[in-house]
Protein backbone atom coordinates (compact mmCIF):
# COMPACT_ATOMS: atom_id res chain seq x y z
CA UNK A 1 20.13 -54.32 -9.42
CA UNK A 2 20.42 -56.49 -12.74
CA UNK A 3 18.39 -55.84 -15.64
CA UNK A 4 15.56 -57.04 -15.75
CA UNK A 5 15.06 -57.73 -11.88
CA UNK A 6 11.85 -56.52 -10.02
CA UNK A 7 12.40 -54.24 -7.38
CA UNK A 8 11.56 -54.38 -3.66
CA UNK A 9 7.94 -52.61 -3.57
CA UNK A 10 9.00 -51.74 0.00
CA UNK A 11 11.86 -49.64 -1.14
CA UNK A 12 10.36 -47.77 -3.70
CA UNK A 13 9.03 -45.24 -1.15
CA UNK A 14 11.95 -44.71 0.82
CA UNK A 15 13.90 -42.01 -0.19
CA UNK A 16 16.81 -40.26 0.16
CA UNK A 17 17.08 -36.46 1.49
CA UNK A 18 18.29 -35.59 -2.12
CA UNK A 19 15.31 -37.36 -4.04
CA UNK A 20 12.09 -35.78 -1.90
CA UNK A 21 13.81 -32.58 -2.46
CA UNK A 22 14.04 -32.87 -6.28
CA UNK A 23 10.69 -34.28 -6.30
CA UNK A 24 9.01 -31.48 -4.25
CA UNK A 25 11.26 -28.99 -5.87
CA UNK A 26 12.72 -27.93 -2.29
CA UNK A 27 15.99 -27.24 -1.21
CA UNK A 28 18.07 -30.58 0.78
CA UNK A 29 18.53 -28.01 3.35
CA UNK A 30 15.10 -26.97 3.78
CA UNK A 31 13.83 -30.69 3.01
CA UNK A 32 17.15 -31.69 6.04
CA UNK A 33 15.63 -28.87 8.41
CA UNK A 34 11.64 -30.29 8.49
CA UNK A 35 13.19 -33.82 8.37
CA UNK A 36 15.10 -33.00 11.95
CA UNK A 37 11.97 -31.00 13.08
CA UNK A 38 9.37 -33.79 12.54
CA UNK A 39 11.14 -36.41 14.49
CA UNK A 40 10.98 -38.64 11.96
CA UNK A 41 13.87 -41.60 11.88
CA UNK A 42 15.08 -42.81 8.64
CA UNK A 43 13.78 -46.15 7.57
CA UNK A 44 17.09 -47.23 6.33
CA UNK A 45 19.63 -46.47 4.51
CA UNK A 46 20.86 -46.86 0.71
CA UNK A 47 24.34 -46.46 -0.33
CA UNK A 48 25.41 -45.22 3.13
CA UNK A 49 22.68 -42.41 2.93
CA UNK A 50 19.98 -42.61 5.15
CA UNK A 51 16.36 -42.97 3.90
CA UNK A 52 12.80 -42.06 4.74
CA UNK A 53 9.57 -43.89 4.17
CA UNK A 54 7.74 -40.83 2.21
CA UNK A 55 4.26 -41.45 3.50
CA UNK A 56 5.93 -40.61 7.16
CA UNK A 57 7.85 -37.49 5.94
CA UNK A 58 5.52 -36.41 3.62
CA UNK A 59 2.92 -34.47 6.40
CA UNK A 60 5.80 -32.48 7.43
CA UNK A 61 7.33 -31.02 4.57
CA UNK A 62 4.46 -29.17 3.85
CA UNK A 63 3.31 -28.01 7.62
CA UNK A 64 4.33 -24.35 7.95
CA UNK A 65 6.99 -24.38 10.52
CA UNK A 66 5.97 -22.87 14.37
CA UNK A 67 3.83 -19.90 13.77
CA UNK A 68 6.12 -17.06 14.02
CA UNK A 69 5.14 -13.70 15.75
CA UNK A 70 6.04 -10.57 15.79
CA UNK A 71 4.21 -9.95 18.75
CA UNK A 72 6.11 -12.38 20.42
CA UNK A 73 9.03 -10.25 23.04
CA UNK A 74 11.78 -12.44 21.49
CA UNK A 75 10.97 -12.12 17.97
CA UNK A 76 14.24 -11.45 15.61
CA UNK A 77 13.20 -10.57 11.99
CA UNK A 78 16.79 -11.98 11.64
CA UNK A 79 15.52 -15.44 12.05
CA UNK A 80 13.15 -15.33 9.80
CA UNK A 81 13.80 -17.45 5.98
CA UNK A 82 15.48 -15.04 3.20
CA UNK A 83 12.08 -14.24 1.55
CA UNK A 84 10.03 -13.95 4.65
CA UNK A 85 12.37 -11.23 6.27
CA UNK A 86 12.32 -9.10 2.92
CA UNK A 87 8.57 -8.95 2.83
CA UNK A 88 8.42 -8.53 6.57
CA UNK A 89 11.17 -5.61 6.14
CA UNK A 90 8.92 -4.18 3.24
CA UNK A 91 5.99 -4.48 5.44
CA UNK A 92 7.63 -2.45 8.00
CA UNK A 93 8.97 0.17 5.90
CA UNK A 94 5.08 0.80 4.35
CA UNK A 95 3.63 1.02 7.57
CA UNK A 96 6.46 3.75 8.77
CA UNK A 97 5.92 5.27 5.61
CA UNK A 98 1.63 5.57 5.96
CA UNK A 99 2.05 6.15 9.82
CA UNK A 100 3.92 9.25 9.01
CA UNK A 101 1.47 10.55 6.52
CA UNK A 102 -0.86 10.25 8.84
CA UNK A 103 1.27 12.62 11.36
CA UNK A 104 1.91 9.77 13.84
CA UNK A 105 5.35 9.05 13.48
CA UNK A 106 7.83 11.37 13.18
CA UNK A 107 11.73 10.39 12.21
CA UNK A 108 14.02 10.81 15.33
CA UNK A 109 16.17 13.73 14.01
CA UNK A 110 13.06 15.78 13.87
CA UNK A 111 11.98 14.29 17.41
CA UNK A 112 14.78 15.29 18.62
CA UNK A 113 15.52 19.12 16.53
CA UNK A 114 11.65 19.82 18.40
CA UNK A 115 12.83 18.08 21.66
CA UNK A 116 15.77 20.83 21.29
CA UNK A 117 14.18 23.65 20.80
CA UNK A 118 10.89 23.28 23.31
CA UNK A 119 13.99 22.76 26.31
CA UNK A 120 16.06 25.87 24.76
CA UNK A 121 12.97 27.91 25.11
CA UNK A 122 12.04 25.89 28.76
CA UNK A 123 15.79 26.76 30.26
CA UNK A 124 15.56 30.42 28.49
CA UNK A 125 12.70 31.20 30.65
CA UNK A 126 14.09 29.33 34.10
CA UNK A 127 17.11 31.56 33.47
CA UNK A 128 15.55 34.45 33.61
CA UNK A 129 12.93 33.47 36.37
CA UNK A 130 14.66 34.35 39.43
CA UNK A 131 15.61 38.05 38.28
CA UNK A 132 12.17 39.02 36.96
CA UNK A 133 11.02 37.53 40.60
CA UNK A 134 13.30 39.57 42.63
CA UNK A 135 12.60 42.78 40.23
CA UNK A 136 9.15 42.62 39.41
CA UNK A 137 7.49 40.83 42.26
CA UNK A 138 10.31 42.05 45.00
CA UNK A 139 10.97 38.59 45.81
CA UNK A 140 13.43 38.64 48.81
CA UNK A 141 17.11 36.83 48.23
CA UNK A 142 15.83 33.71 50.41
CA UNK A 143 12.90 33.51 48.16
CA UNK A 144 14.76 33.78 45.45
CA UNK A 145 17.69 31.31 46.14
CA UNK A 146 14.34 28.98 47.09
CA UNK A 147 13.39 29.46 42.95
CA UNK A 148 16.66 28.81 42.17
CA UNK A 149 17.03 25.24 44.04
CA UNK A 150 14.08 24.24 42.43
CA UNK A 151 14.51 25.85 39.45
CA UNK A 152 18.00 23.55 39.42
CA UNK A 153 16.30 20.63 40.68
CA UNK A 154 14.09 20.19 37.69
CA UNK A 155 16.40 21.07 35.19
CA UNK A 156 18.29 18.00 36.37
CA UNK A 157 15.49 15.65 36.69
CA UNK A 158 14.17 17.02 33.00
CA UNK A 159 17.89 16.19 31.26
CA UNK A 160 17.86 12.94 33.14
CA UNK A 161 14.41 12.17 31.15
CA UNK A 162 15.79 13.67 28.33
CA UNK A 163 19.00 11.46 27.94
CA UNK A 164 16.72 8.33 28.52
CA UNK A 165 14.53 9.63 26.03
CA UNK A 166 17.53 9.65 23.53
CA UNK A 167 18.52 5.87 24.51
CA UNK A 168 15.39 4.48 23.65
CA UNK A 169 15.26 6.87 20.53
CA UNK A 170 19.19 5.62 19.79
CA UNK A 171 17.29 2.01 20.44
CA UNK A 172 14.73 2.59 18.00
CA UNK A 173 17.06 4.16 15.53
CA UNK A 174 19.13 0.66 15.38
CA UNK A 175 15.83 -1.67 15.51
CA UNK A 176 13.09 -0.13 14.41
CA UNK A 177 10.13 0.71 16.93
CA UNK A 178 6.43 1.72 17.11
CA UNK A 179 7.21 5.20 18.13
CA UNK A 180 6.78 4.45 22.03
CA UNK A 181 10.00 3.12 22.27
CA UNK A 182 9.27 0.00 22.01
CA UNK A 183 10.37 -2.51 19.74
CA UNK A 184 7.90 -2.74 16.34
């Protein structure tokens, strides 16, 4: 345009991915991400680049994207924007940190150090079971080989719950949980 010339009116408020960011101090990223989310179509283009009428865009740069919640059984903190993951890492880390001055979280290693001993003192007593039985009770061999089978039998079924215990402690380790088990 010449000197001098008066501009299109029409044009003045269609503008380029690059301009509504530097006027809303945003990022062209950020500013190209609500642009593709809105729906909005460009209004034309200028200098190959397309444009958008800024009363149409304007609603959306400012909408907070989908509400995002951690609730939700396919939430990723990953996902999140930069900032908004830090704070909702800090977050988590406070509330570890107050739930276990309360006494209602504990860290795994010390889970699993009073998981250990409670079992070592569990399978110390099984083991000697059948013997005191036999000795001080004059439990008869059949009797006794009966304690033994189910002495067995729960041992296994309490190191089967013990090694799934450990997964979803493993699990919990790697993505943080509520203490359950399940995901925080």
């Amino acid at each position: 345009m010449a000197y001098g010339e008066v501009a299109n009116t029409a044009d003045a408020y269609k503008w380029s991915i690059r301009k509504i960011a530097e006027a809303f101090k945003m990022g062209r990223d950020t500013v190209s991400k609500k642009i593709a989310l809105s729906g909005v179509l460009p209004s034309g283009s200028k200098n190959g680049h397309p444009v958008y009428a800024i009363h149409e865009i304007a609603p959306f740069l400012f909408k907070e994207d989908d509400a995002i919640n951690p609730g939700d059984e396919d939430f990723d903190p990953e996902k999140l924007p930069t900032k908004e993951r830090k704070e909702w890492y800090e977050g988590t880390l406070k509330r570890d940190e107050v739930l276990q001055i309360q006494g209602t979280l504990v860290k795994a290693e010390e889970s699993r150090a009073e998981m250990a001993e409670m079992v070592k003192t569990l399978v110390s007593a099984f083991a000697c079971l059948p013997d005191d039985l036999e000795r001080i009770c004059n439990l008869d061999g059949r009797g006794v080989e009966h304690v033994q089978q189910v002495i067995d039998s729960v041992r296994n079924k309490a190191a089967d719950k013990l090694d799934e215990l450990d997964v979803r402690i493993c699990d919990c380790d790697k993505a943080g949980c509520n203490g359950t088990g399940e995901s925080a």
